[in-house]
PDB file of N, CA and C in Angstrom:
ATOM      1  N   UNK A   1       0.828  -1.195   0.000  1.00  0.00           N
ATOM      2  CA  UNK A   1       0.000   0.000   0.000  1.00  0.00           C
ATOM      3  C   UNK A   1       0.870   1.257   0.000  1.00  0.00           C
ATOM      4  N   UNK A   2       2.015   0.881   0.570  1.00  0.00           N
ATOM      5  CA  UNK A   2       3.285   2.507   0.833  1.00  0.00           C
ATOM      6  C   UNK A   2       3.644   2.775  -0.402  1.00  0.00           C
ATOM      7  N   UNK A   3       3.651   1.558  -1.246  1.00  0.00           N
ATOM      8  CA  UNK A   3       5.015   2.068  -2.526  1.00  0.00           C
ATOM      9  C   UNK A   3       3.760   2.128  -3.158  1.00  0.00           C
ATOM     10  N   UNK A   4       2.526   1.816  -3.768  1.00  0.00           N
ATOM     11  CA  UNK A   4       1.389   2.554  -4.287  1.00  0.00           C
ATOM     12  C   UNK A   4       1.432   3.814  -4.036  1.00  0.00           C
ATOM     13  N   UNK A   5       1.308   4.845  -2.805  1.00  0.00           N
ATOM     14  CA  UNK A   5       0.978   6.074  -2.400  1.00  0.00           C
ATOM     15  C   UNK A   5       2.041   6.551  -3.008  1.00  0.00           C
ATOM     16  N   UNK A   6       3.467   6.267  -2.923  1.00  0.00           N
ATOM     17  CA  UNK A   6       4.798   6.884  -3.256  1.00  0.00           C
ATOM     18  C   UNK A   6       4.906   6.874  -4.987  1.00  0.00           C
ATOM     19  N   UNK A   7       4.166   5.923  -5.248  1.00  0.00           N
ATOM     20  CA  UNK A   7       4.374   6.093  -6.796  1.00  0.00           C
ATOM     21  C   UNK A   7       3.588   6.828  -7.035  1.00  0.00           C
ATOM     22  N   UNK A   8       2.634   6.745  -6.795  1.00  0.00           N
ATOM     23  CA  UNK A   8       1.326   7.848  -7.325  1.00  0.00           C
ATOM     24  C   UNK A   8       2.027   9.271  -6.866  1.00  0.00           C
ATOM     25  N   UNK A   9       2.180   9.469  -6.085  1.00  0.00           N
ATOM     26  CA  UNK A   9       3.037  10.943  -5.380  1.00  0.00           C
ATOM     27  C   UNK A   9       4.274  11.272  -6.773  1.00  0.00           C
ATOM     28  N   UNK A  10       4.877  10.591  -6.752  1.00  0.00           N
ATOM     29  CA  UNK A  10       5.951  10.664  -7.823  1.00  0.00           C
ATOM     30  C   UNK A  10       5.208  11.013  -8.876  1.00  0.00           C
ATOM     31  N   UNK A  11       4.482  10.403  -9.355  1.00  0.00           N
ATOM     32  CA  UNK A  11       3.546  10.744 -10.825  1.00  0.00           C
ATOM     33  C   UNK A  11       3.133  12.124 -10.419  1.00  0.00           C
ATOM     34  N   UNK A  12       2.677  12.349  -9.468  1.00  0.00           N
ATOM     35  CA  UNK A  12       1.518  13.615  -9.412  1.00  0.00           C
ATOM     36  C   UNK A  12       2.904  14.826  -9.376  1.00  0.00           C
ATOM     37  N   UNK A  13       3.824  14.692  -8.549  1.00  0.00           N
ATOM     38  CA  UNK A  13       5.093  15.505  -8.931  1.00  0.00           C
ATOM     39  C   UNK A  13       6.021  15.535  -9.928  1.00  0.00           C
ATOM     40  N   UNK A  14       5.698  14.952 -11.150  1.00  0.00           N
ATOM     41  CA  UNK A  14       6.052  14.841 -12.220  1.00  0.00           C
ATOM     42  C   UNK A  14       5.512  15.695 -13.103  1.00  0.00           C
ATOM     43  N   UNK A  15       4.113  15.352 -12.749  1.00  0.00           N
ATOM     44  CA  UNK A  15       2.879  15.908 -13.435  1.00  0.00           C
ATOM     45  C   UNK A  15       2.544  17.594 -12.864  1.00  0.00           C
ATOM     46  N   UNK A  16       3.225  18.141 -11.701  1.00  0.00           N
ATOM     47  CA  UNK A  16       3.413  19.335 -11.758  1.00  0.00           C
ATOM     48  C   UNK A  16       4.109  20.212 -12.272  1.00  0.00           C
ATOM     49  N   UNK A  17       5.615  19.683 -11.692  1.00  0.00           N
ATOM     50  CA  UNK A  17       6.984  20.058 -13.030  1.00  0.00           C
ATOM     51  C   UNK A  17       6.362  20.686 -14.563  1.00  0.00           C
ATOM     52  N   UNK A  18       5.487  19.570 -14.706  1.00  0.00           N
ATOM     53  CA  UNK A  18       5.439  19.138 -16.387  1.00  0.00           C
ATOM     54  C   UNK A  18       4.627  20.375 -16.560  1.00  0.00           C
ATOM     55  N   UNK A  19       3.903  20.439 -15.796  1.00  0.00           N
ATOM     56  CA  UNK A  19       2.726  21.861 -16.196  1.00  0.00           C
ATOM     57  C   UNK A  19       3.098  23.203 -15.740  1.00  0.00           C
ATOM     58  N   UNK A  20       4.219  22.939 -14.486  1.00  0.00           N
ATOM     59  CA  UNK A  20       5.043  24.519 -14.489  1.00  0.00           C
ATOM     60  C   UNK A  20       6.166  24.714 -15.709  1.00  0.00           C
ATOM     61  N   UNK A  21       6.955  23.944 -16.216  1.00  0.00           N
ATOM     62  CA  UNK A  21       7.622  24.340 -16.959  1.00  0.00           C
ATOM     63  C   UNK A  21       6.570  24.289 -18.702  1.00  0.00           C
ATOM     64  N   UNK A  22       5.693  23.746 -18.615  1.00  0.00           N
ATOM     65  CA  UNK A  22       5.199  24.217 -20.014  1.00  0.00           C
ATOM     66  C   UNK A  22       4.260  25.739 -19.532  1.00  0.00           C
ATOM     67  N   UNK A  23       4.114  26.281 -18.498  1.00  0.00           N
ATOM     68  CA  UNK A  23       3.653  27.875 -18.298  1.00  0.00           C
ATOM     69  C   UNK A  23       4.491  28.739 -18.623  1.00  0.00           C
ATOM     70  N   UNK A  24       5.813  28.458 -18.030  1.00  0.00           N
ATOM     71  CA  UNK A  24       6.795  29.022 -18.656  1.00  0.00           C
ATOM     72  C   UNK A  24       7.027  29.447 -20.006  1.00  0.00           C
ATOM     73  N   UNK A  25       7.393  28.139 -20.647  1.00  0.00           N
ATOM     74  CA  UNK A  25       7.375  28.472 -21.908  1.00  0.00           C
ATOM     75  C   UNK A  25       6.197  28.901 -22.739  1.00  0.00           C
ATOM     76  N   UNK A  26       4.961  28.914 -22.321  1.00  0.00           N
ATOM     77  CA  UNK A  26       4.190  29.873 -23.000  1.00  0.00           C
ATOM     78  C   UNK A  26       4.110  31.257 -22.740  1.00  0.00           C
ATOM     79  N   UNK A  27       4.370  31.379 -21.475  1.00  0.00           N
ATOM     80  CA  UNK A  27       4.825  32.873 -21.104  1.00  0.00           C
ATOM     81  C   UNK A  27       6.250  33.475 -21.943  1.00  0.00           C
ATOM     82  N   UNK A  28       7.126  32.801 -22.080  1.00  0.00           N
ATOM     83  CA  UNK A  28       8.074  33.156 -22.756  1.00  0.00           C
ATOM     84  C   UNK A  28       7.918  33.397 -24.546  1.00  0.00           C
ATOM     85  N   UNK A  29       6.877  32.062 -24.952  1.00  0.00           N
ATOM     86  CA  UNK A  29       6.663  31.818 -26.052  1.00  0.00           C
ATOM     87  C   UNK A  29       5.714  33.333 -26.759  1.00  0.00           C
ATOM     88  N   UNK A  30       4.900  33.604 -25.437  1.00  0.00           N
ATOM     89  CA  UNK A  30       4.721  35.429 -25.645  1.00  0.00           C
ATOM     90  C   UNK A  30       4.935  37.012 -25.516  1.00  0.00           C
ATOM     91  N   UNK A  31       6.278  36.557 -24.530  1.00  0.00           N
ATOM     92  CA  UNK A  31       7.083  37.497 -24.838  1.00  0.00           C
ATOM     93  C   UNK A  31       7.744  37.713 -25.823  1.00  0.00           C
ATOM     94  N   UNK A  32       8.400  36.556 -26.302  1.00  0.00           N
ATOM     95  CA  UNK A  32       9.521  36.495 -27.533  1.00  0.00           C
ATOM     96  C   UNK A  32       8.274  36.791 -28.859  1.00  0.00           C
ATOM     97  N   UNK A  33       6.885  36.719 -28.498  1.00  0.00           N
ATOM     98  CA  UNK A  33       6.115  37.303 -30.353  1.00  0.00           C
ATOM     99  C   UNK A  33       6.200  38.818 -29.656  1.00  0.00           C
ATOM    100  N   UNK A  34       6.145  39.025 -28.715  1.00  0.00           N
ATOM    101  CA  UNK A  34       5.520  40.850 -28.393  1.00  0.00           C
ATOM    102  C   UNK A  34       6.816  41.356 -28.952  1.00  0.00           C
ATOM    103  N   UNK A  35       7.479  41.265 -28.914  1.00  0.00           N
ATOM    104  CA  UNK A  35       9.201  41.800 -29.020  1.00  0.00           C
ATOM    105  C   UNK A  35       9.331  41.946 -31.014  1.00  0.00           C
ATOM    106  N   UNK A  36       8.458  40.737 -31.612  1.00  0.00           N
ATOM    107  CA  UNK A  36       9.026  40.871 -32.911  1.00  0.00           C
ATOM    108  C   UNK A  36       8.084  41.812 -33.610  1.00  0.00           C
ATOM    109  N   UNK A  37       7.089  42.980 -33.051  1.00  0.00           N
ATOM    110  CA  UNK A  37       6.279  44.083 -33.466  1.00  0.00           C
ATOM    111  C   UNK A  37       5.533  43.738 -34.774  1.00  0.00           C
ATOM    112  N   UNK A  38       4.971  44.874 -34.951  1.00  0.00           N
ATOM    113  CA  UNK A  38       3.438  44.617 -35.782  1.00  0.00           C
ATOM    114  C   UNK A  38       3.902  43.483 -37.377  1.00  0.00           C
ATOM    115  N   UNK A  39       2.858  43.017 -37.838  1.00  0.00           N
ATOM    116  CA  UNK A  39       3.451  42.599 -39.243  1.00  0.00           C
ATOM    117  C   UNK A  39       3.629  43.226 -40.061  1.00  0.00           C
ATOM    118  N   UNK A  40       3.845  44.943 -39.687  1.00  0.00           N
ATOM    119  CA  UNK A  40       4.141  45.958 -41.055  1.00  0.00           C
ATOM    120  C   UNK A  40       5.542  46.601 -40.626  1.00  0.00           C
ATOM    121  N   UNK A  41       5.892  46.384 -39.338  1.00  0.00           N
ATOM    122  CA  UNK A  41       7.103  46.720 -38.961  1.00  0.00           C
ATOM    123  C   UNK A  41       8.267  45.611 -39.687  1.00  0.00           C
ATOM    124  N   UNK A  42       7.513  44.130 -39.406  1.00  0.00           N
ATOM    125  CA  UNK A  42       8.211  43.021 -39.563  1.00  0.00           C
ATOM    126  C   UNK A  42       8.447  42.711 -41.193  1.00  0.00           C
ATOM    127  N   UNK A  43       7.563  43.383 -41.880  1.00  0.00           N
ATOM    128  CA  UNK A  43       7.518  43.254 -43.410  1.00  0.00           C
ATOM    129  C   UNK A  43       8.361  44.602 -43.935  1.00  0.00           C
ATOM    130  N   UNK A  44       8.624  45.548 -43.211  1.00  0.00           N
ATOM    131  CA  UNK A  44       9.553  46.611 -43.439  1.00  0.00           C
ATOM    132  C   UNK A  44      10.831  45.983 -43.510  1.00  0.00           C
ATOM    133  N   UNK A  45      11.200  45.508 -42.063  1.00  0.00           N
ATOM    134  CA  UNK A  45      12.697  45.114 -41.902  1.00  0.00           C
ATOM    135  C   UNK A  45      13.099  43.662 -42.304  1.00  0.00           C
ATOM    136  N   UNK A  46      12.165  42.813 -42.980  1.00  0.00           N
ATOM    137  CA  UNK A  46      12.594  41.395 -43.092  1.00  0.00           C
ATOM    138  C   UNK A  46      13.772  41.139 -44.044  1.00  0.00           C
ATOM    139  N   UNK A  47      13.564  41.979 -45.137  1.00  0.00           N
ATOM    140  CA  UNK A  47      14.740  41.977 -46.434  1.00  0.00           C
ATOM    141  C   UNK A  47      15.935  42.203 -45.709  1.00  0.00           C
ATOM    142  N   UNK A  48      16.190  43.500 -44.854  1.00  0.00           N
ATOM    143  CA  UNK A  48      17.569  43.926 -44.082  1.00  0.00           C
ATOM    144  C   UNK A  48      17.503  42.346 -43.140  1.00  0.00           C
ATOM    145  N   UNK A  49      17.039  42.308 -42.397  1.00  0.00           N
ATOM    146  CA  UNK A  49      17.220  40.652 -41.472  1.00  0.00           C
ATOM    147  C   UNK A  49      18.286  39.988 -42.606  1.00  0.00           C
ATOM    148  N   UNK A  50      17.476  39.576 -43.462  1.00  0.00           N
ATOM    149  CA  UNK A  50      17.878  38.521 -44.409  1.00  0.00           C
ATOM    150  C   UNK A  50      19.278  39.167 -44.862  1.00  0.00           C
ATOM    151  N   UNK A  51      19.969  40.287 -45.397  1.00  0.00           N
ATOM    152  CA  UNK A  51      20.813  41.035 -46.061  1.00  0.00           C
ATOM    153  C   UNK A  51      22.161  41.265 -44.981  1.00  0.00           C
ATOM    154  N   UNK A  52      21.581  41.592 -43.475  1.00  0.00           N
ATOM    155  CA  UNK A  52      22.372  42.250 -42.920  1.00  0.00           C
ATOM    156  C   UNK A  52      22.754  40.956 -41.414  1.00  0.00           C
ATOM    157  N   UNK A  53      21.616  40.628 -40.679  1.00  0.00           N
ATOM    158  CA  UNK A  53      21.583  39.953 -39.732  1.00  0.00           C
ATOM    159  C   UNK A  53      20.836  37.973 -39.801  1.00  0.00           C
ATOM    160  N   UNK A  54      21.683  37.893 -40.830  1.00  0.00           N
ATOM    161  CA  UNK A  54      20.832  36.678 -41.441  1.00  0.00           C
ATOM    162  C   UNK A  54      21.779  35.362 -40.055  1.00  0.00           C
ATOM    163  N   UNK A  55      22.690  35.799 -39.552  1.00  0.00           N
ATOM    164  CA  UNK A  55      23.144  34.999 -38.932  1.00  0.00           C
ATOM    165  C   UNK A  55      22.393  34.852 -37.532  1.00  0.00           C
ATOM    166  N   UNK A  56      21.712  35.820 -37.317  1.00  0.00           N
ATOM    167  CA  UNK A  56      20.610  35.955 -35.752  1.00  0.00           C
ATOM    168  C   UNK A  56      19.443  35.291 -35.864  1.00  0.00           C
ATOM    169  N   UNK A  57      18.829  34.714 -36.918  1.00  0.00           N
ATOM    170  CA  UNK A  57      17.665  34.128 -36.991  1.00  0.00           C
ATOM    171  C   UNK A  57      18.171  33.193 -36.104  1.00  0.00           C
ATOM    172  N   UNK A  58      17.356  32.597 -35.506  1.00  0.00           N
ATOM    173  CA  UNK A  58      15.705  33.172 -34.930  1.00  0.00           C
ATOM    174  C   UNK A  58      15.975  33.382 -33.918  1.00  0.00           C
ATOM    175  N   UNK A  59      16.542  33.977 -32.865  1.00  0.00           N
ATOM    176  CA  UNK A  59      16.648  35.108 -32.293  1.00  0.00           C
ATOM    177  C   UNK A  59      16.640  36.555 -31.928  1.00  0.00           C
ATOM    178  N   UNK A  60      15.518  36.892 -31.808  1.00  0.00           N
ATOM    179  CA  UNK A  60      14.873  37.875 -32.207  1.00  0.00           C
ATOM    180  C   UNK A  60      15.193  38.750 -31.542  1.00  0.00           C
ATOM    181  N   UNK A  61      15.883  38.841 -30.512  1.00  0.00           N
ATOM    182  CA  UNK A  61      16.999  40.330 -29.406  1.00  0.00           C
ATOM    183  C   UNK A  61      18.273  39.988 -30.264  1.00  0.00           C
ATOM    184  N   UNK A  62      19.133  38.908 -30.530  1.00  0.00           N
ATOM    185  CA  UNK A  62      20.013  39.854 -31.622  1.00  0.00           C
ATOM    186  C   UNK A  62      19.947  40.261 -32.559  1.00  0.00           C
ATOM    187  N   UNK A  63      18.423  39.425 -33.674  1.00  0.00           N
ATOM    188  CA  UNK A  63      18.332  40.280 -34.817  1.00  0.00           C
ATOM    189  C   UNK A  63      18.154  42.186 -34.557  1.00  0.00           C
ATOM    190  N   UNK A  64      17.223  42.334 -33.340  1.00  0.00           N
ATOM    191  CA  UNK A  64      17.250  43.718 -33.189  1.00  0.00           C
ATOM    192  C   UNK A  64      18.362  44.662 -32.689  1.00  0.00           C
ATOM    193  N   UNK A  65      18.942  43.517 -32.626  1.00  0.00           N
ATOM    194  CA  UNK A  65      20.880  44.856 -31.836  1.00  0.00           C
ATOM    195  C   UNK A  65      21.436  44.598 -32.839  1.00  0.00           C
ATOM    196  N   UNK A  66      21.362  43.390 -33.880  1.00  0.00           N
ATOM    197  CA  UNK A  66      21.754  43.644 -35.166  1.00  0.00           C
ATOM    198  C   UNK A  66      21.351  44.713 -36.089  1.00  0.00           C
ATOM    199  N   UNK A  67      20.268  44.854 -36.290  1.00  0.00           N
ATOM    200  CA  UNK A  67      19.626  46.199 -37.019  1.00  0.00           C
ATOM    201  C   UNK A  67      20.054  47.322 -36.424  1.00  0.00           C
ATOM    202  N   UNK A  68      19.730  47.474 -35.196  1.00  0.00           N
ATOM    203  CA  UNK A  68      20.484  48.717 -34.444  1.00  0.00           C
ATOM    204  C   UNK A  68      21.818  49.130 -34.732  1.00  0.00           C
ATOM    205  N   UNK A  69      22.527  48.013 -34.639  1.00  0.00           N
ATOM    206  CA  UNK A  69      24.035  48.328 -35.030  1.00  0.00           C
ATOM    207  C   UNK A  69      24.193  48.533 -36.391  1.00  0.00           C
ATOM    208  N   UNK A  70      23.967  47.808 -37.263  1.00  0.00           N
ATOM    209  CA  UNK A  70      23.588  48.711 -38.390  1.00  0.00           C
ATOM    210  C   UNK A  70      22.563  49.415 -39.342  1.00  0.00           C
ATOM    211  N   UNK A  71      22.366  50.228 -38.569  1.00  0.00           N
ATOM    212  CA  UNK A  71      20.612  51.348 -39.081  1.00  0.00           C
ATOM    213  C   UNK A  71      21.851  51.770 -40.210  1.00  0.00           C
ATOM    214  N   UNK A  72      22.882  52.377 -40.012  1.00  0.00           N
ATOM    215  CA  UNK A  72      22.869  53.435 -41.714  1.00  0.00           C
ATOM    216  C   UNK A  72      22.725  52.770 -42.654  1.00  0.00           C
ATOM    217  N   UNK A  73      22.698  51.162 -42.625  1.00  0.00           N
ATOM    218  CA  UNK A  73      22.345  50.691 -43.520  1.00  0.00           C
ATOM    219  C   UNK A  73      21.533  49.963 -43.794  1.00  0.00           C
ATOM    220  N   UNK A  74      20.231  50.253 -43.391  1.00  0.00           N
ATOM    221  CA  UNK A  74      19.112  49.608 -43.543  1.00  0.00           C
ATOM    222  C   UNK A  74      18.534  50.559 -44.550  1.00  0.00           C
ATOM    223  N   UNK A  75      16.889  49.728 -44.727  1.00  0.00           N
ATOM    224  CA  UNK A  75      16.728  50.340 -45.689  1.00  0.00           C
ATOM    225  C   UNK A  75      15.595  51.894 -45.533  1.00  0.00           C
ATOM    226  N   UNK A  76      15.044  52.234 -45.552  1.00  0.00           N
ATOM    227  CA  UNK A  76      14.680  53.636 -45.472  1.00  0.00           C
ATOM    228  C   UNK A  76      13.416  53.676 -44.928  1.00  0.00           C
ATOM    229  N   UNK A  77      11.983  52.201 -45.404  1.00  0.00           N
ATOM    230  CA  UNK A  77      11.024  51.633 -44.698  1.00  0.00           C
ATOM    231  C   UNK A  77      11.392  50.658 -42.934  1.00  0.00           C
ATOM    232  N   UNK A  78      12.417  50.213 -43.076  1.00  0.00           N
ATOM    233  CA  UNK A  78      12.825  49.910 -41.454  1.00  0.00           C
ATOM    234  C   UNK A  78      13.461  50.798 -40.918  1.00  0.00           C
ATOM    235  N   UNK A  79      14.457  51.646 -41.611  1.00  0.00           N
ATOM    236  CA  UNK A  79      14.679  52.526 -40.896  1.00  0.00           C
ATOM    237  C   UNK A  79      13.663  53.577 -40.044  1.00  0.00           C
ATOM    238  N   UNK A  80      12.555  53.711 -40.574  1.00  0.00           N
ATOM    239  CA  UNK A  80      11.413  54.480 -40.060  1.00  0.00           C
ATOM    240  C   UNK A  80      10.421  53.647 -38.601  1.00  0.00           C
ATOM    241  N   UNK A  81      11.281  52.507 -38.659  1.00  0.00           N
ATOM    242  CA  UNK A  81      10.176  51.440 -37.627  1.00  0.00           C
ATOM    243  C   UNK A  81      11.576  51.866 -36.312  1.00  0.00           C
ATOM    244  N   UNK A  82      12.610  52.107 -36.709  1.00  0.00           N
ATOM    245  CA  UNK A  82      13.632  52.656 -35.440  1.00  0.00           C
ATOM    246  C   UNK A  82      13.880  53.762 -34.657  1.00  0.00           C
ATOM    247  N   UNK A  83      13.075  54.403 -35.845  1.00  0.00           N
ATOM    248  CA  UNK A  83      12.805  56.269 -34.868  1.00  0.00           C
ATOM    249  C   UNK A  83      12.009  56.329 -34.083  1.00  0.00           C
TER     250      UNK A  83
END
């Protein structure tokens, strides 16, 4: 009857883990979309991504310190999503 209760305990603390760390990652999973801005910002700067910071995909905080670091050479529609 002990190692019944203890296994079931084990399962049920398994089964918490499992549902705190998938909160997490949906919490994260919506921070990391809020960060990549509207789809007209994202359709401005996607060509420069691809041209300039193609090595940051999919990481979406260095693609943006990538663009940052180089705005003089972006293009004139993303450049306007940085002012």
């Amino acid at each position: 009857m002990k190692t019944r209760f203890l296994r079931f305990a084990g399962v049920k603390s398994r089964a918490r883990r499992a549902s705190t760390v998938g909160l997490f990652l949906t919490l994260f999973a919506s921070a990391a979309q809020a960060q990549q801005g509207t789809p007209e910002q994202r359709r401005a700067c996607t060509p420069d991504v691809y041209r300039l910071c193609a090595g940051e995909i999919p990481n979406v905080r260095a693609i943006t310190a990538c663009l940052r670091r180089n705005r003089s050479s972006l293009s004139e529609a993303c450049r306007t999503v940085f002012d």
